[in-house]
PDB file of N, CA and C in Angstrom:
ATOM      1  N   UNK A   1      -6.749  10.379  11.826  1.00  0.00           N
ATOM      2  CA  UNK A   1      -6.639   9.607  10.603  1.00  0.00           C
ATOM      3  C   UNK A   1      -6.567   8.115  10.887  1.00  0.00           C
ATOM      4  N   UNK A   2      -6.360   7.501  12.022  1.00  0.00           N
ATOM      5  CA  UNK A   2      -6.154   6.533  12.392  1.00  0.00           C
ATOM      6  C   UNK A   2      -7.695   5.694  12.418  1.00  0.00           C
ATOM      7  N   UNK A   3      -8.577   6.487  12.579  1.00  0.00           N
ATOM      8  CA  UNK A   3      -9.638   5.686  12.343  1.00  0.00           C
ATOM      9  C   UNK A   3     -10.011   5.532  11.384  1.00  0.00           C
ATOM     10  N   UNK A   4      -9.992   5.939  10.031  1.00  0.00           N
ATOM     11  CA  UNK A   4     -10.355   5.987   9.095  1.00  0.00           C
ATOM     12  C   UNK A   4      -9.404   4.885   8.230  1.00  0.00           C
ATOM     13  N   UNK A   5      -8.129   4.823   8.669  1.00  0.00           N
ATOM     14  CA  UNK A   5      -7.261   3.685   7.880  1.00  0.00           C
ATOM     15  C   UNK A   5      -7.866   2.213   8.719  1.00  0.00           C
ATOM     16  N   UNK A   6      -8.510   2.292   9.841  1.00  0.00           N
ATOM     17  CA  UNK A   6      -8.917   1.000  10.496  1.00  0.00           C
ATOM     18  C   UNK A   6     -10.212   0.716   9.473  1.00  0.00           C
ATOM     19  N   UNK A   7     -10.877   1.710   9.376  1.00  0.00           N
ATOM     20  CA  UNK A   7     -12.244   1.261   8.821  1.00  0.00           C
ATOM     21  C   UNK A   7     -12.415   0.474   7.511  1.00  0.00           C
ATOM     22  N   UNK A   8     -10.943   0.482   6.683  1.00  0.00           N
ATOM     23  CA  UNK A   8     -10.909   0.535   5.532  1.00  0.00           C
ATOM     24  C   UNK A   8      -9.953  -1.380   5.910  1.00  0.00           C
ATOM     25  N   UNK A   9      -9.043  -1.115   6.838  1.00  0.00           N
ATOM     26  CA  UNK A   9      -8.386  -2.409   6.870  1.00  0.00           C
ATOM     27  C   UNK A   9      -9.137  -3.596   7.604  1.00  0.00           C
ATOM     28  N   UNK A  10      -9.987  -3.336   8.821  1.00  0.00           N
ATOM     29  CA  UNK A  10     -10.514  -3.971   9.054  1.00  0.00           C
ATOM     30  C   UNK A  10     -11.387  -5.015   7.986  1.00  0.00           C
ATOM     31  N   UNK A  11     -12.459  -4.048   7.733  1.00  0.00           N
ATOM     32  CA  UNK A  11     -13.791  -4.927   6.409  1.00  0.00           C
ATOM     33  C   UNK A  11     -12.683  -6.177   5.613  1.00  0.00           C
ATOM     34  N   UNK A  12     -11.612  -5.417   4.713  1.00  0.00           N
ATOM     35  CA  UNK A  12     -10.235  -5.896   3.928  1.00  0.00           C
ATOM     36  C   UNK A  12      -9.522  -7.060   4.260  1.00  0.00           C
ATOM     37  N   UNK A  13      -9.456  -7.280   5.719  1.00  0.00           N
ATOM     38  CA  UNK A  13      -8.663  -8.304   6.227  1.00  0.00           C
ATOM     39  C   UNK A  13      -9.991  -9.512   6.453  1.00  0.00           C
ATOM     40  N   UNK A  14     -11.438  -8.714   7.157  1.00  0.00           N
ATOM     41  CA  UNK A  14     -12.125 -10.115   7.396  1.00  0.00           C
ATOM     42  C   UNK A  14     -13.212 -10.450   6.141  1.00  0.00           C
ATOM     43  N   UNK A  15     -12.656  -9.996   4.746  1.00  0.00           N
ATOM     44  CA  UNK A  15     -13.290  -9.825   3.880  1.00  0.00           C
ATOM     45  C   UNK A  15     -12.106 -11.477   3.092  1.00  0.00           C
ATOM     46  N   UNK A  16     -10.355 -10.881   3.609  1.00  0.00           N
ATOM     47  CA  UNK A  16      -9.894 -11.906   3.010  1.00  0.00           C
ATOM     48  C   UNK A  16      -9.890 -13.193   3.598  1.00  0.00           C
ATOM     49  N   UNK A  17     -10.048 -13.110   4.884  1.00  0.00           N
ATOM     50  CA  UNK A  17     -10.243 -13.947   6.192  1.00  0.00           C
ATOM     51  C   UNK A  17     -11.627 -15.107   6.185  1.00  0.00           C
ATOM     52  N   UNK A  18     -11.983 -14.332   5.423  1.00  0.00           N
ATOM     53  CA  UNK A  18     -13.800 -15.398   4.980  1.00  0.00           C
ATOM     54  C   UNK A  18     -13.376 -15.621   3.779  1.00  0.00           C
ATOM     55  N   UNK A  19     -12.812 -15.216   2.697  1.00  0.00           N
ATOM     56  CA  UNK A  19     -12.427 -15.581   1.307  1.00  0.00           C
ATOM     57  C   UNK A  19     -11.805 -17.076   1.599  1.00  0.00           C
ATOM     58  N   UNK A  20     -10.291 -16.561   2.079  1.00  0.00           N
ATOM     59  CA  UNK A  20      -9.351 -17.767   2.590  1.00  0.00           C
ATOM     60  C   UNK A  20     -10.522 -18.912   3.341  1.00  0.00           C
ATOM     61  N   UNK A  21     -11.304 -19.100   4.063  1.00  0.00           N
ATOM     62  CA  UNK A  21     -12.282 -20.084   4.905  1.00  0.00           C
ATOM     63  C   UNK A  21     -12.843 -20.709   3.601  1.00  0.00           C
ATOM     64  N   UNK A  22     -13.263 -20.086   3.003  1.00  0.00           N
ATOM     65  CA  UNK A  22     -14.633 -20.855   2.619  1.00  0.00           C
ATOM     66  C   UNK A  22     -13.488 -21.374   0.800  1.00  0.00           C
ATOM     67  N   UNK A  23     -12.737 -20.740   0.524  1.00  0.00           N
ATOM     68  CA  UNK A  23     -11.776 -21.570  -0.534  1.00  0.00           C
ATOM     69  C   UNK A  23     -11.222 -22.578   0.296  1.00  0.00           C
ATOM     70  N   UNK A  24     -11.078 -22.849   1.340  1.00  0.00           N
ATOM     71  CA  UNK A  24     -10.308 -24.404   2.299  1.00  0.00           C
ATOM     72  C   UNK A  24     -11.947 -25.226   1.619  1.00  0.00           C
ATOM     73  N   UNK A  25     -13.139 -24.571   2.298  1.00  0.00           N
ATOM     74  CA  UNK A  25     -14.383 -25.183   2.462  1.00  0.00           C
ATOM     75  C   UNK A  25     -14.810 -25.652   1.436  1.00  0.00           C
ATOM     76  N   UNK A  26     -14.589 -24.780   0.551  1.00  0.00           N
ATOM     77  CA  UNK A  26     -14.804 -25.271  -0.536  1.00  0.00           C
ATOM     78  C   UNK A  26     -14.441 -25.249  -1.786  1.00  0.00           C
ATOM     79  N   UNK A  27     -13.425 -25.941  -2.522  1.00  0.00           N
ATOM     80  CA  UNK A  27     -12.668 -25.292  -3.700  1.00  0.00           C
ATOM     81  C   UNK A  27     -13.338 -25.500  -4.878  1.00  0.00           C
ATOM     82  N   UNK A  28     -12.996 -24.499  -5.414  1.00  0.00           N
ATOM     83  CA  UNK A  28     -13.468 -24.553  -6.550  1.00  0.00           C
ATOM     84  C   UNK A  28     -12.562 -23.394  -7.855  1.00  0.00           C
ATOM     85  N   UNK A  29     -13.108 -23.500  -8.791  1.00  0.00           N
ATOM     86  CA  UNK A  29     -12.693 -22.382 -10.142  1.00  0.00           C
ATOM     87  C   UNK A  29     -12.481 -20.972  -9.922  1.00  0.00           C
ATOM     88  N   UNK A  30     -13.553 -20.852  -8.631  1.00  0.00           N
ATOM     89  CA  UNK A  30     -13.337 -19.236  -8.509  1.00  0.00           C
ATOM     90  C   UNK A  30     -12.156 -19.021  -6.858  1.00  0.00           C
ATOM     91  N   UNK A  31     -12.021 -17.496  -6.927  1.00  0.00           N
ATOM     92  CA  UNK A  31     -11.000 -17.492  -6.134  1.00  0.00           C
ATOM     93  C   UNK A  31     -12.007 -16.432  -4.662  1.00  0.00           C
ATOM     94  N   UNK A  32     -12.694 -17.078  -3.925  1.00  0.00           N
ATOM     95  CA  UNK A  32     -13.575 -16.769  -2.855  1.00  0.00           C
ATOM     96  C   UNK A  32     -12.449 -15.683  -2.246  1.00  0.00           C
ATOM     97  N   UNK A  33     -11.278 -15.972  -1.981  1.00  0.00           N
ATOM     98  CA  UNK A  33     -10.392 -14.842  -1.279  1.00  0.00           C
ATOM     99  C   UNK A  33     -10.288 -13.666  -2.380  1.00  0.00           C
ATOM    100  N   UNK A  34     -10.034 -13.611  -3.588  1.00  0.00           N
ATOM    101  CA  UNK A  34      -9.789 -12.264  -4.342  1.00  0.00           C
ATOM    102  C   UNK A  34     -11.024 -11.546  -4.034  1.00  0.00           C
ATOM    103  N   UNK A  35     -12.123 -12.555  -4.572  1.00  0.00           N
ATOM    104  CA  UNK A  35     -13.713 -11.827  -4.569  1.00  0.00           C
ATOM    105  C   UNK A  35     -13.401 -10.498  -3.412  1.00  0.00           C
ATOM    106  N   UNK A  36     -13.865 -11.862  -2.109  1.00  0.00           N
ATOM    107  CA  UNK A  36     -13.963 -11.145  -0.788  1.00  0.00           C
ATOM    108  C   UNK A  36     -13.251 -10.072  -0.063  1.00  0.00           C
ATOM    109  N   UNK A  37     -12.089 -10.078  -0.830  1.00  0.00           N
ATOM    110  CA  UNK A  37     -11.021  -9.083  -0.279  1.00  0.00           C
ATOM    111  C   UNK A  37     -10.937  -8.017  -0.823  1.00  0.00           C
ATOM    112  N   UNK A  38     -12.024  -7.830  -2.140  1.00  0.00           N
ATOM    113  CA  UNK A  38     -12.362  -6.635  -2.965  1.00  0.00           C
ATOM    114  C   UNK A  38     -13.273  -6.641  -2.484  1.00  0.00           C
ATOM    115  N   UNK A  39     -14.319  -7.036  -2.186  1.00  0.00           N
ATOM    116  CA  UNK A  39     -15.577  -6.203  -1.459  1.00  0.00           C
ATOM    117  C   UNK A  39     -15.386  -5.909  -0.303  1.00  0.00           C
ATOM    118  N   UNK A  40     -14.270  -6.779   0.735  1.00  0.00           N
ATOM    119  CA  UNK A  40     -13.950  -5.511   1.716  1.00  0.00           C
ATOM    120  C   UNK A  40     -13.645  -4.526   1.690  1.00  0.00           C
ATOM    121  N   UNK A  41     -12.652  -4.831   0.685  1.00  0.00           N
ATOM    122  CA  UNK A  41     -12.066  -3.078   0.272  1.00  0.00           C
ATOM    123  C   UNK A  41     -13.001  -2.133  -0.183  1.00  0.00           C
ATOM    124  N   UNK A  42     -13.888  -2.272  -0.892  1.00  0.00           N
ATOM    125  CA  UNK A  42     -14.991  -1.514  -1.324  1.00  0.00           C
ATOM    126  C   UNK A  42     -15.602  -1.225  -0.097  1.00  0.00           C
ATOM    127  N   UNK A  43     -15.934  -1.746   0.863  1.00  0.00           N
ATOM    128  CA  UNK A  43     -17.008  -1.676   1.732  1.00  0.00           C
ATOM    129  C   UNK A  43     -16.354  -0.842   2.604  1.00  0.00           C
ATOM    130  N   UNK A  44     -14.880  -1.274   2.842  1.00  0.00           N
ATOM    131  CA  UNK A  44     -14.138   0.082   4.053  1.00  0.00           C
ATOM    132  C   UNK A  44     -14.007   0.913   3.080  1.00  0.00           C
ATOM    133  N   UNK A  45     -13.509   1.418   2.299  1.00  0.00           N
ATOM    134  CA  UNK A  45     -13.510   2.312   1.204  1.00  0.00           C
ATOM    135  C   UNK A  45     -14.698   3.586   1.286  1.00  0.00           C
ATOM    136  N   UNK A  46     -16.223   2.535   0.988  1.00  0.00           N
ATOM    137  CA  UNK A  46     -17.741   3.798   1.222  1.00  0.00           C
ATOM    138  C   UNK A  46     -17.511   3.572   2.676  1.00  0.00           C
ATOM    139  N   UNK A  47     -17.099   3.069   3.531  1.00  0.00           N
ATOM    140  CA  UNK A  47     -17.154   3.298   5.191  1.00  0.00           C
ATOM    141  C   UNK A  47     -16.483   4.202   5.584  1.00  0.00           C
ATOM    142  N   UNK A  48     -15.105   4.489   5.022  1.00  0.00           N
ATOM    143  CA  UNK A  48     -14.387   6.225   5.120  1.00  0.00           C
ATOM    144  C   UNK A  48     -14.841   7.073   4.679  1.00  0.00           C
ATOM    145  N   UNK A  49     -15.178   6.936   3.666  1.00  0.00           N
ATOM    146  CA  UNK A  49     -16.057   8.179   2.854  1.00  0.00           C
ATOM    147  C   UNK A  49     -17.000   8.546   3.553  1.00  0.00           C
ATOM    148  N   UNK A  50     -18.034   8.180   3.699  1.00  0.00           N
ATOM    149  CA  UNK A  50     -18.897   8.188   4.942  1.00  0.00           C
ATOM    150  C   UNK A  50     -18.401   8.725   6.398  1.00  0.00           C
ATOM    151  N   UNK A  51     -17.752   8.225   6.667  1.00  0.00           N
ATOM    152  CA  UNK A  51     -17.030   8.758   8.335  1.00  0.00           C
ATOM    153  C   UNK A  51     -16.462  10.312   7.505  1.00  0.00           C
ATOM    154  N   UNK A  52     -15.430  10.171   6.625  1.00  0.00           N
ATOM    155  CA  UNK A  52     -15.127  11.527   6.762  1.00  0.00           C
ATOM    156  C   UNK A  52     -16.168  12.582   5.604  1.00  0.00           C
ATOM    157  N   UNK A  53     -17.003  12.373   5.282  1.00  0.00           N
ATOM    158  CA  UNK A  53     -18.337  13.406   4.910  1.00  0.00           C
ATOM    159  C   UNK A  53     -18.787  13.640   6.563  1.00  0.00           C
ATOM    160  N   UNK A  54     -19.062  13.044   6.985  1.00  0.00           N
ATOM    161  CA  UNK A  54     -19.915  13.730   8.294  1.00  0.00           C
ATOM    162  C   UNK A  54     -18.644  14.150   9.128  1.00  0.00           C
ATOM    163  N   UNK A  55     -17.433  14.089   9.121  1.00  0.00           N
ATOM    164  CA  UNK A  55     -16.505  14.990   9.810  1.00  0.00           C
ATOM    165  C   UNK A  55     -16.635  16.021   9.194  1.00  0.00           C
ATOM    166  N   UNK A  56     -16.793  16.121   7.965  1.00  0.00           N
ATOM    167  CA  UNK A  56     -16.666  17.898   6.944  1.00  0.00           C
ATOM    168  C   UNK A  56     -18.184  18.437   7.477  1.00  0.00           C
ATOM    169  N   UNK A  57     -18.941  17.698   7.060  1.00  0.00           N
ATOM    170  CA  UNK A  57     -20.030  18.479   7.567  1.00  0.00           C
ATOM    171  C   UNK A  57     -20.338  19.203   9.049  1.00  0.00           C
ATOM    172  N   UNK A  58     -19.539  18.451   9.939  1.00  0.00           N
ATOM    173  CA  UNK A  58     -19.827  18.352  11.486  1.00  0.00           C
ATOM    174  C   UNK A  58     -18.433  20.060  11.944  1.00  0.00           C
ATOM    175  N   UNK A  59     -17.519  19.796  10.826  1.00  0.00           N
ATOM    176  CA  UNK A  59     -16.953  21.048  10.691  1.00  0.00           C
ATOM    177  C   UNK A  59     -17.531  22.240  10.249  1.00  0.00           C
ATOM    178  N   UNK A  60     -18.131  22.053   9.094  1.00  0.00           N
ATOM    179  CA  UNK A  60     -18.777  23.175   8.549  1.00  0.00           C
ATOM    180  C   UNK A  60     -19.538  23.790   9.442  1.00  0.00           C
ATOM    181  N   UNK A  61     -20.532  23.018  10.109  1.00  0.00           N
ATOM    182  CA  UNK A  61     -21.497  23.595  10.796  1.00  0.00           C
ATOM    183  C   UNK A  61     -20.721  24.666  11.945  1.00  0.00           C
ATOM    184  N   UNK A  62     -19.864  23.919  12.724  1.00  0.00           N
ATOM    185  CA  UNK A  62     -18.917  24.307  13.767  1.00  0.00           C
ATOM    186  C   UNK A  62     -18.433  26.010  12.994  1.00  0.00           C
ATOM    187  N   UNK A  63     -18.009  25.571  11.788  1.00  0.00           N
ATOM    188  CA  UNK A  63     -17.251  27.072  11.566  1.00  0.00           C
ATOM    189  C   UNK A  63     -18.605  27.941  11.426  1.00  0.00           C
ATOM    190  N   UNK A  64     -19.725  27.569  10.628  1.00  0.00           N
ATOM    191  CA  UNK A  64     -20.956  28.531  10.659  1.00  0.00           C
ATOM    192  C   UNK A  64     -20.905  29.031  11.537  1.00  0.00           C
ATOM    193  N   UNK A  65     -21.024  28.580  12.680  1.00  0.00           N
ATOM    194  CA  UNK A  65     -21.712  28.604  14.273  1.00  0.00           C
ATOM    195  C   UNK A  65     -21.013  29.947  15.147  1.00  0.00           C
ATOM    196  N   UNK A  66     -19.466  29.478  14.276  1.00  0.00           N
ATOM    197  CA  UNK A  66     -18.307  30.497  15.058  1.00  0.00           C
ATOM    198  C   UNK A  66     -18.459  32.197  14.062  1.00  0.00           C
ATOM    199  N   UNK A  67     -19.028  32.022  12.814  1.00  0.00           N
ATOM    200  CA  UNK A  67     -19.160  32.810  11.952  1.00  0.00           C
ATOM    201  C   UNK A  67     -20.341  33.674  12.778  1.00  0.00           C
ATOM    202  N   UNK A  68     -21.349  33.559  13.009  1.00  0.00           N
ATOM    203  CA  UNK A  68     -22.364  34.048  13.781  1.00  0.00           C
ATOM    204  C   UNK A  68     -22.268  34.610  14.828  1.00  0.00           C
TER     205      UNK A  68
END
């Protein structure tokens, strides 16, 4: 499970990490860190989902295999 909480914090942190940069870089009305730190989250978010669909699948097959 440990990889799957990285996949999700990683994107999240350098999602707020470029938000925070570019609001120094450049300020303005909008908030570049909220944006960015929701599309990390989104992005590790389908990046677990993804990792753990092909663990279920990579199981399934495994139990077929043992079924046979």
């Amino acid at each position: 499970m440990g990889v799957i909480g990285w996949s999700v914090v990683v994107p999240t942190l350098l999602g707020a990490a470029l938000g925070l940069w570019l609001d120094r870089r450049y300020p303005g009305g909008r908030s570049w860190t909220l944006a960015l730190l929701l599309a990390g989250l989104t992005l590790g978010c389908l990046n677990a989902w993804h990792w753990v669909s092909q663990e279920d699948q990579a199981m399934r097959e495994e139990q077929e295999n043992d079924d046979e």
